[in-house]
C-alpha atoms as a PDB file:
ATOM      1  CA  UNK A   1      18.275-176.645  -7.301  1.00  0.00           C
ATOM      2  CA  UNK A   2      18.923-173.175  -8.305  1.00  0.00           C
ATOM      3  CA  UNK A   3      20.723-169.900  -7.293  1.00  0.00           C
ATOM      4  CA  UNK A   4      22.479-170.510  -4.214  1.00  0.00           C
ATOM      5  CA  UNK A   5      24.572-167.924  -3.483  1.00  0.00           C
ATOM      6  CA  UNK A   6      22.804-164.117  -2.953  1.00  0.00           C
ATOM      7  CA  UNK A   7      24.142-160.959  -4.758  1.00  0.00           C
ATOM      8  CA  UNK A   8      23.735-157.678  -5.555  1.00  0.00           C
ATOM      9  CA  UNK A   9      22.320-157.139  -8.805  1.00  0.00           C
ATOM     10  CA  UNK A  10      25.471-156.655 -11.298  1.00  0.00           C
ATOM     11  CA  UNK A  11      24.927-154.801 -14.807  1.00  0.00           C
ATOM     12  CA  UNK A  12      27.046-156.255 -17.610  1.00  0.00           C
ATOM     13  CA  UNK A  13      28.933-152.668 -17.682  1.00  0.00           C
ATOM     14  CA  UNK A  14      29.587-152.841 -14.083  1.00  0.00           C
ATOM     15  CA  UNK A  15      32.751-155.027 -12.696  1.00  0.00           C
ATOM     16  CA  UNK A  16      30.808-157.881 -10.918  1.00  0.00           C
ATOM     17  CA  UNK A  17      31.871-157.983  -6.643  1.00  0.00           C
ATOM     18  CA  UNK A  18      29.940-160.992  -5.947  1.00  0.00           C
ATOM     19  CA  UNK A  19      29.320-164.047  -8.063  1.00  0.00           C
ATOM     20  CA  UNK A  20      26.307-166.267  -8.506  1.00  0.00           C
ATOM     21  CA  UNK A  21      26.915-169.803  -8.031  1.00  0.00           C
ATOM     22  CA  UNK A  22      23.958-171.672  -9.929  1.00  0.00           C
ATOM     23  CA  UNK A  23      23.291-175.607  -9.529  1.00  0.00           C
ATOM     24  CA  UNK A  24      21.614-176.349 -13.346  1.00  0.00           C
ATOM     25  CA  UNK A  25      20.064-179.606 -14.205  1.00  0.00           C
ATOM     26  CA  UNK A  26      20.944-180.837 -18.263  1.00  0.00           C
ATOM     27  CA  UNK A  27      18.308-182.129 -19.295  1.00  0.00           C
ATOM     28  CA  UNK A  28      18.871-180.211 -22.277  1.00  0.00           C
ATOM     29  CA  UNK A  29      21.952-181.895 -23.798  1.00  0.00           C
ATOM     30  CA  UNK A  30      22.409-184.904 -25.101  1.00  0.00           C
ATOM     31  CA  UNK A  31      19.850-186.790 -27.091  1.00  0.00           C
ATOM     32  CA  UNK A  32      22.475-188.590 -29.386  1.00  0.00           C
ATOM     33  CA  UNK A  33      22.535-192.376 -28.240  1.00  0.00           C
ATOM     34  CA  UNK A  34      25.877-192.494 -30.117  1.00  0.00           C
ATOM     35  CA  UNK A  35      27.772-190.330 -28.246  1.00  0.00           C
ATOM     36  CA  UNK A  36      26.598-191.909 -25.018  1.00  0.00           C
ATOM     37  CA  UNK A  37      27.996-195.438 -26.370  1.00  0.00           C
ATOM     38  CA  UNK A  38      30.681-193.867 -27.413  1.00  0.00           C
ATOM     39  CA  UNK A  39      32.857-193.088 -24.223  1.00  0.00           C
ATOM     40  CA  UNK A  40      32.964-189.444 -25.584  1.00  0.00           C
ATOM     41  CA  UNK A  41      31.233-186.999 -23.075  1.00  0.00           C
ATOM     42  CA  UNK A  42      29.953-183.581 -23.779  1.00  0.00           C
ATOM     43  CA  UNK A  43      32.211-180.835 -23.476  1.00  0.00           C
ATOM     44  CA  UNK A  44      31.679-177.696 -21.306  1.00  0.00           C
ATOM     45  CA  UNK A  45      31.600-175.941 -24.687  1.00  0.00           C
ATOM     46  CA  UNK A  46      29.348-178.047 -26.228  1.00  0.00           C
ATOM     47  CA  UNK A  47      25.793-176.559 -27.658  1.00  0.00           C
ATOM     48  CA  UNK A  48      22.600-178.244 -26.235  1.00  0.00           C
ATOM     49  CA  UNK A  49      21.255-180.755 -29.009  1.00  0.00           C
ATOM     50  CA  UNK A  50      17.882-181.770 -26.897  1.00  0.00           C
ATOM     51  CA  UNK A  51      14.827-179.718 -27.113  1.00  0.00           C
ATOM     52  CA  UNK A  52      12.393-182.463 -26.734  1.00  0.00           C
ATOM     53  CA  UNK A  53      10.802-180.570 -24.265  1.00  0.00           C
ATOM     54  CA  UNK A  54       9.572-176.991 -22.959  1.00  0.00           C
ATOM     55  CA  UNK A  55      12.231-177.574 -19.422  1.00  0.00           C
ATOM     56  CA  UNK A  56      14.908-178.340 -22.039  1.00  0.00           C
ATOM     57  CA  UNK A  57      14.676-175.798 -24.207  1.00  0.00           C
ATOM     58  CA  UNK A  58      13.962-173.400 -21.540  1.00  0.00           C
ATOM     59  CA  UNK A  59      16.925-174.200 -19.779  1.00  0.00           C
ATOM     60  CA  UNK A  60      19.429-174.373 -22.530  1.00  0.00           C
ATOM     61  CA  UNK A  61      18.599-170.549 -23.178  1.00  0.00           C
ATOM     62  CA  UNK A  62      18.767-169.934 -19.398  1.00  0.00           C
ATOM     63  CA  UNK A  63      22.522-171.314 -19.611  1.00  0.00           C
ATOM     64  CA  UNK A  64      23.007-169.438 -22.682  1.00  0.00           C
ATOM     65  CA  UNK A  65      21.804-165.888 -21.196  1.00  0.00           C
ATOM     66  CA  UNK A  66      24.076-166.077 -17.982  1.00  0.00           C
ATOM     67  CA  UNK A  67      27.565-167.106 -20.488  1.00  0.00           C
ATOM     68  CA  UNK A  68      27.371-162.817 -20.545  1.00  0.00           C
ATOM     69  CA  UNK A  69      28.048-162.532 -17.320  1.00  0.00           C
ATOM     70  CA  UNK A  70      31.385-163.160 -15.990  1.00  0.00           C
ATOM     71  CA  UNK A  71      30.518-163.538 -12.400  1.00  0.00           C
ATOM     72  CA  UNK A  72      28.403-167.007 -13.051  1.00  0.00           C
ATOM     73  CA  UNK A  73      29.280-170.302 -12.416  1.00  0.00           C
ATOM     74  CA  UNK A  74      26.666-172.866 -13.489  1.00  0.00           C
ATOM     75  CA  UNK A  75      27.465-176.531 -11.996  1.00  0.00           C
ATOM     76  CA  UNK A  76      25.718-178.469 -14.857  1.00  0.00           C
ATOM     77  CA  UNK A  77      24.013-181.292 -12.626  1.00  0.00           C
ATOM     78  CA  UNK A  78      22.652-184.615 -14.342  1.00  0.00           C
ATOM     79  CA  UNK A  79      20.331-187.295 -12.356  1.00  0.00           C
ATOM     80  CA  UNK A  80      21.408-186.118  -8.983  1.00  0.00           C
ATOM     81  CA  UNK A  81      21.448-188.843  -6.360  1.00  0.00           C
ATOM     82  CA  UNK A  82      22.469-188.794  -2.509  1.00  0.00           C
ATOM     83  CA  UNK A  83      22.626-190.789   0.397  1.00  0.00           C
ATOM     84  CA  UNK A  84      19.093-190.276   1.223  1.00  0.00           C
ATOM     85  CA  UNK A  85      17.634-193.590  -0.108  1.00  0.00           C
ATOM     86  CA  UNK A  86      14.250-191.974   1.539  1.00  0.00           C
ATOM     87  CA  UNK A  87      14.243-189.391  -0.625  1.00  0.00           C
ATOM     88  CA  UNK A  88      11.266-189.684  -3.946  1.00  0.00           C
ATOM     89  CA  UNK A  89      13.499-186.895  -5.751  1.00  0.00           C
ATOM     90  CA  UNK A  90      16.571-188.972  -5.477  1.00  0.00           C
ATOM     91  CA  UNK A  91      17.095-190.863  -8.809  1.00  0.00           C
ATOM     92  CA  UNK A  92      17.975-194.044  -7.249  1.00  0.00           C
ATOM     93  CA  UNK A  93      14.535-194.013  -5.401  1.00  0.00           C
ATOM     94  CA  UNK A  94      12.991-192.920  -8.247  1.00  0.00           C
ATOM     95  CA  UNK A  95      13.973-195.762 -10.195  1.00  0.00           C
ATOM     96  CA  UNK A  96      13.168-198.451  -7.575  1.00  0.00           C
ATOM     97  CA  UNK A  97      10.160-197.780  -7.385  1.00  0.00           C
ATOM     98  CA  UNK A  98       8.985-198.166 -10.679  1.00  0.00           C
ATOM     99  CA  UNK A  99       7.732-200.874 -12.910  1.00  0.00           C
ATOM    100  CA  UNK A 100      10.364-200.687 -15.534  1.00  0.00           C
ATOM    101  CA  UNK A 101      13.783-198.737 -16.224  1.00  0.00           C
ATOM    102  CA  UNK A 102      15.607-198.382 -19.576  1.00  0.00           C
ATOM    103  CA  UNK A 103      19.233-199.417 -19.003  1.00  0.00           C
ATOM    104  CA  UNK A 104      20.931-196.716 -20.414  1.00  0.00           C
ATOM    105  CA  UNK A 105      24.377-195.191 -19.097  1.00  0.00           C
ATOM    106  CA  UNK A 106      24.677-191.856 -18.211  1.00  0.00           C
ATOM    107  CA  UNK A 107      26.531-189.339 -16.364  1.00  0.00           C
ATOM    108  CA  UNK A 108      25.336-188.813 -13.012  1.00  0.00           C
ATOM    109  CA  UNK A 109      25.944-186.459  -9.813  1.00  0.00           C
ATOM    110  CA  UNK A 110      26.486-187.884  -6.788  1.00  0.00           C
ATOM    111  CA  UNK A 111      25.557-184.962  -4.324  1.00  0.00           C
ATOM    112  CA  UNK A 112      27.448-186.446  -1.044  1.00  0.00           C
ATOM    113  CA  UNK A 113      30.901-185.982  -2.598  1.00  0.00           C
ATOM    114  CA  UNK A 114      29.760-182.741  -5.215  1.00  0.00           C
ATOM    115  CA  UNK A 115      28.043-180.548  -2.632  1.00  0.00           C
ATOM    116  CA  UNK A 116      31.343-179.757  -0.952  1.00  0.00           C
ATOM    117  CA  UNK A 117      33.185-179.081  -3.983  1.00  0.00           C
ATOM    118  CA  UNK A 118      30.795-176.571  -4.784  1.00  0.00           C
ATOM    119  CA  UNK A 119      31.485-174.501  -1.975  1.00  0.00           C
ATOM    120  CA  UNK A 120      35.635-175.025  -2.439  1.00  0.00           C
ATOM    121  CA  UNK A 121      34.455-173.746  -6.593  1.00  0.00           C
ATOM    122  CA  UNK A 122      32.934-170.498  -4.793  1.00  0.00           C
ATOM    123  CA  UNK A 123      36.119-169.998  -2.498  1.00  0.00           C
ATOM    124  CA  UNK A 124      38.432-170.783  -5.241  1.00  0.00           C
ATOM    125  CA  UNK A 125      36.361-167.896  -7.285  1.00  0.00           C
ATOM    126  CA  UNK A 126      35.374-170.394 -10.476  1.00  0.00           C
ATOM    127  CA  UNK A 127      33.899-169.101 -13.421  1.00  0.00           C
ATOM    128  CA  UNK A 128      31.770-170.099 -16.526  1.00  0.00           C
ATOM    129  CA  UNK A 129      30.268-173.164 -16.935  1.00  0.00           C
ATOM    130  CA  UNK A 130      31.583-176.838 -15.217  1.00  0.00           C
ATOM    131  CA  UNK A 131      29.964-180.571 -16.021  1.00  0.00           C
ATOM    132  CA  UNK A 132      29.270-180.903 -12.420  1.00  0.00           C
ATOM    133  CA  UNK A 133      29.057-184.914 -12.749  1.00  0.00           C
ATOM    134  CA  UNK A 134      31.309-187.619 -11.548  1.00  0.00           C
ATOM    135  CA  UNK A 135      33.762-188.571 -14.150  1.00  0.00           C
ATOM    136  CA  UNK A 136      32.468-191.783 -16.674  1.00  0.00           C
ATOM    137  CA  UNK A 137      28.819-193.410 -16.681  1.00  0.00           C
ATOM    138  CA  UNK A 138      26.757-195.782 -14.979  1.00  0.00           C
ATOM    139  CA  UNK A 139      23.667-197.614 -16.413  1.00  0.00           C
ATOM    140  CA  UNK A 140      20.235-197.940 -14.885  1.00  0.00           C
ATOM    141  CA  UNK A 141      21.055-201.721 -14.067  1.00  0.00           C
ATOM    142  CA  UNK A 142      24.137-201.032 -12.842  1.00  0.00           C
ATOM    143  CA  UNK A 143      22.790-199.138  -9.826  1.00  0.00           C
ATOM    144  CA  UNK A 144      19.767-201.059  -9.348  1.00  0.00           C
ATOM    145  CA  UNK A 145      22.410-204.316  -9.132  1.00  0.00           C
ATOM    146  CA  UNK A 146      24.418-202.702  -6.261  1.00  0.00           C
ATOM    147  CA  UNK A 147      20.956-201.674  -4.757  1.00  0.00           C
ATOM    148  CA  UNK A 148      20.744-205.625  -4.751  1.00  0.00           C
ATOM    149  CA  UNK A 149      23.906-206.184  -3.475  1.00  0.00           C
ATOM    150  CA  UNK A 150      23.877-203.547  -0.667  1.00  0.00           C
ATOM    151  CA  UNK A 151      20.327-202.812   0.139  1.00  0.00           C
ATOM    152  CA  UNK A 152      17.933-205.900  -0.747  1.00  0.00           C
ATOM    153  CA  UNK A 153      19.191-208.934  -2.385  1.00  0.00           C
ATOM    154  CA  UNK A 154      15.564-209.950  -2.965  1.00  0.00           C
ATOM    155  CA  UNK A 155      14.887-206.593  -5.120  1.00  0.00           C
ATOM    156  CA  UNK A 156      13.981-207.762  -9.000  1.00  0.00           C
ATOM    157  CA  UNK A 157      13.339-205.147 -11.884  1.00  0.00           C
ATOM    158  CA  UNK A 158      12.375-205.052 -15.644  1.00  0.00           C
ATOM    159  CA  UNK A 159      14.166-203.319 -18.633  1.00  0.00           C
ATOM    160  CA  UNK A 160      12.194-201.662 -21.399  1.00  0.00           C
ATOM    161  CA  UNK A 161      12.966-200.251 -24.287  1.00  0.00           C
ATOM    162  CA  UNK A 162      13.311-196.476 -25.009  1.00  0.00           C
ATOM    163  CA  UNK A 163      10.383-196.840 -27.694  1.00  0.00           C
ATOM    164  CA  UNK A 164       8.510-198.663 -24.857  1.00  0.00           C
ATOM    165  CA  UNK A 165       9.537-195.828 -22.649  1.00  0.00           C
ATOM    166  CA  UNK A 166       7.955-192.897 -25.039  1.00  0.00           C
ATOM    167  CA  UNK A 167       4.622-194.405 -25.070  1.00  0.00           C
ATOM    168  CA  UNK A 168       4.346-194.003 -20.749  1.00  0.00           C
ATOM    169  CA  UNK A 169       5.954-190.784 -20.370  1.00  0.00           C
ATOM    170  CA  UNK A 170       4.638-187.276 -20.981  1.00  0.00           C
ATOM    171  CA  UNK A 171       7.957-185.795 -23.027  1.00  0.00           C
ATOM    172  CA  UNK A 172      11.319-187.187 -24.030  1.00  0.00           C
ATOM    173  CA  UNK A 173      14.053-187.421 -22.094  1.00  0.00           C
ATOM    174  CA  UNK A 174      17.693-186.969 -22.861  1.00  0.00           C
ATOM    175  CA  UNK A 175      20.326-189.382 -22.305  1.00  0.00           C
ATOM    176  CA  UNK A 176      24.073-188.075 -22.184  1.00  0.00           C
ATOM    177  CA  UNK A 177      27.598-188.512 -21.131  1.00  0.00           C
ATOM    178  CA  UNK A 178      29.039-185.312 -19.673  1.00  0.00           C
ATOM    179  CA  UNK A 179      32.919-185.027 -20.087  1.00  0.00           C
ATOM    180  CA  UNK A 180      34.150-183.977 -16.396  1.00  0.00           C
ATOM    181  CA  UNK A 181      37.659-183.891 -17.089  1.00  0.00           C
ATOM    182  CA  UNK A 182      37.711-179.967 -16.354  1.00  0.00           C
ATOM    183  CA  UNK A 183      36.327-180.606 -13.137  1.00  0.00           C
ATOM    184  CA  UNK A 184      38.628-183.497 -12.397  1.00  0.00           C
ATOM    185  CA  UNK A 185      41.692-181.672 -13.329  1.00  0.00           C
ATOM    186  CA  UNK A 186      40.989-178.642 -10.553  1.00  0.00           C
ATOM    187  CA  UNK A 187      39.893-181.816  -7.678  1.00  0.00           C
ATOM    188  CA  UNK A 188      42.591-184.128  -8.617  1.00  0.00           C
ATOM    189  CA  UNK A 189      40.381-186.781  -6.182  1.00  0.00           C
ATOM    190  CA  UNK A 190      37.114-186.770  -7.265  1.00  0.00           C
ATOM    191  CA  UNK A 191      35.671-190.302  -7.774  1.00  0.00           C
ATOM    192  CA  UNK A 192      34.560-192.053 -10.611  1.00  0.00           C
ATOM    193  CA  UNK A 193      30.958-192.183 -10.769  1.00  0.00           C
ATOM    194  CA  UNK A 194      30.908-195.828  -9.781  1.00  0.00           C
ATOM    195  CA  UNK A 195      33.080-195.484  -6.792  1.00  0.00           C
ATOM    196  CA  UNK A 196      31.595-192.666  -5.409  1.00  0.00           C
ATOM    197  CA  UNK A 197      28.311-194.440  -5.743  1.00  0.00           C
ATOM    198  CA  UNK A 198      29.711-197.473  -3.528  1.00  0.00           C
ATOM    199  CA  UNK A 199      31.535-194.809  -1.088  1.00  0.00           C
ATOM    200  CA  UNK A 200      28.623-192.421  -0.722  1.00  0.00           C
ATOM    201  CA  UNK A 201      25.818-193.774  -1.403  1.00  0.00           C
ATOM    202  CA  UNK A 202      25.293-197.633  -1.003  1.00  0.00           C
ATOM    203  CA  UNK A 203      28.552-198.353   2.203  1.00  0.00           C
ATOM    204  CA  UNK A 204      26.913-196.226   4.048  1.00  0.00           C
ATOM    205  CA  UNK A 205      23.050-197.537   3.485  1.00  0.00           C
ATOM    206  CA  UNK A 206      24.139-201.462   3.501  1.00  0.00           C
ATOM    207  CA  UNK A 207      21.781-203.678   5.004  1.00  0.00           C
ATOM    208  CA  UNK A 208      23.039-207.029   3.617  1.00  0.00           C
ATOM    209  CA  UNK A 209      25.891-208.415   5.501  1.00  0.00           C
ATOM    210  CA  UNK A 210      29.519-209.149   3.375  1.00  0.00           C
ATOM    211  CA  UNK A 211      29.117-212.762   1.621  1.00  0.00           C
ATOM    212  CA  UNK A 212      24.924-212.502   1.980  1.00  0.00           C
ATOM    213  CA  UNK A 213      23.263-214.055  -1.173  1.00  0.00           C
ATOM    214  CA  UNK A 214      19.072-213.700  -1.922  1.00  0.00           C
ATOM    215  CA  UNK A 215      16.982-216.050  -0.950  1.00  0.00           C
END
């Protein structure tokens, strides 16, 4: 996702009349497994630390570049994931279908719930840059367990390990936990990233009854 929102073009001397409201993926930030484990997200303010490859450091000095403008606001989106379970570019379809995951928690966007906030950001006139991620983590097996639970109870998986992962994949990929308490504290109701998950995402997709075990 990118620019969403159409505008005049705005010189930094000029007072800017209408703003840009950009959706931004991050794969940029967070390569520090410690800080994931930690329970300490990245802060709005926080300087990308992942340029492990040319999409990451591309869009870290993207995000950089539009901080001069004041009539910006970049929704930082991580592993975005709706209701569509038919989808290939939603994560959690992504990640059923392959052979093997790494199990890895990270901050997430859950589009059903963020989409609409976006729009109440532009009305509300927001500014500058916002984690645009439901508050906390979720791991890899996490989801794929309530994919169990909600959408095939026969559905098995297989964990590898990030080192395992690097030899299959064509460039690194970050792992990170974005800190969304900004974006909590101006939508007082937005979900954790687990319940939203369960609200969103699996409730409305279930196809195993209440009480239904695998065969």
């Amino acid at each position: 996702m990118r620019v969403v929102v159409p505008t005049s073009k705005n010189s930094l001397q000029q007072k800017p009349s209408i703003k840009f409201l950009i959706y931004g993926r991050t794969g940029w930030i967070g390569g520090l497994l410690g800080k994931i484990w930690s329970g300490i997200g990245f802060k709005e303010e926080d300087k990308p630390n992942f340029t492990g490859s040319f999409y990451s450091k591309t869009k870290a000095m993207v995000e950089e570049l539009l901080k001069e403008y004041d009539n910006v606001c970049t929704l930082r989106v991580r592993m975005p994931i709706s209701s569509d379970l038919t989808n290939p570019r939603n994560f959690i379809t992504k990640i059923s279908r392959y052979n093997k995951v790494v199990n890895i928690p990270n901050s997430m966007t859950i589009l059903d719930e963020l989409l609409p906030i976006s729009v109440e950001m532009a009305k509300r006139n927001c500014r500058g840059i916002w984690n645009f991620t439901n508050p906390g983590v979720v791991s890899h097996n996490e989801i794929l367990e309530m994919y169990k639970k909600y959408i095939d109870p026969n559905f098995e998986w297989a964990n590898f390990t990030l080192e395992e992962q690097a030899k299959v994949i064509v460039a690194p990929r970050s792992n990170n936990e974005m800190d969304a308490s900004k974006l909590k504290n101006e939508f007082p109701d937005l979900l954790s990233i687990k319940d939203s998950l369960i609200k969103y995402v699996f409730e409305p997709n279930r196809k195993v009854a209440v009480g239904e075990a695998a065969n």
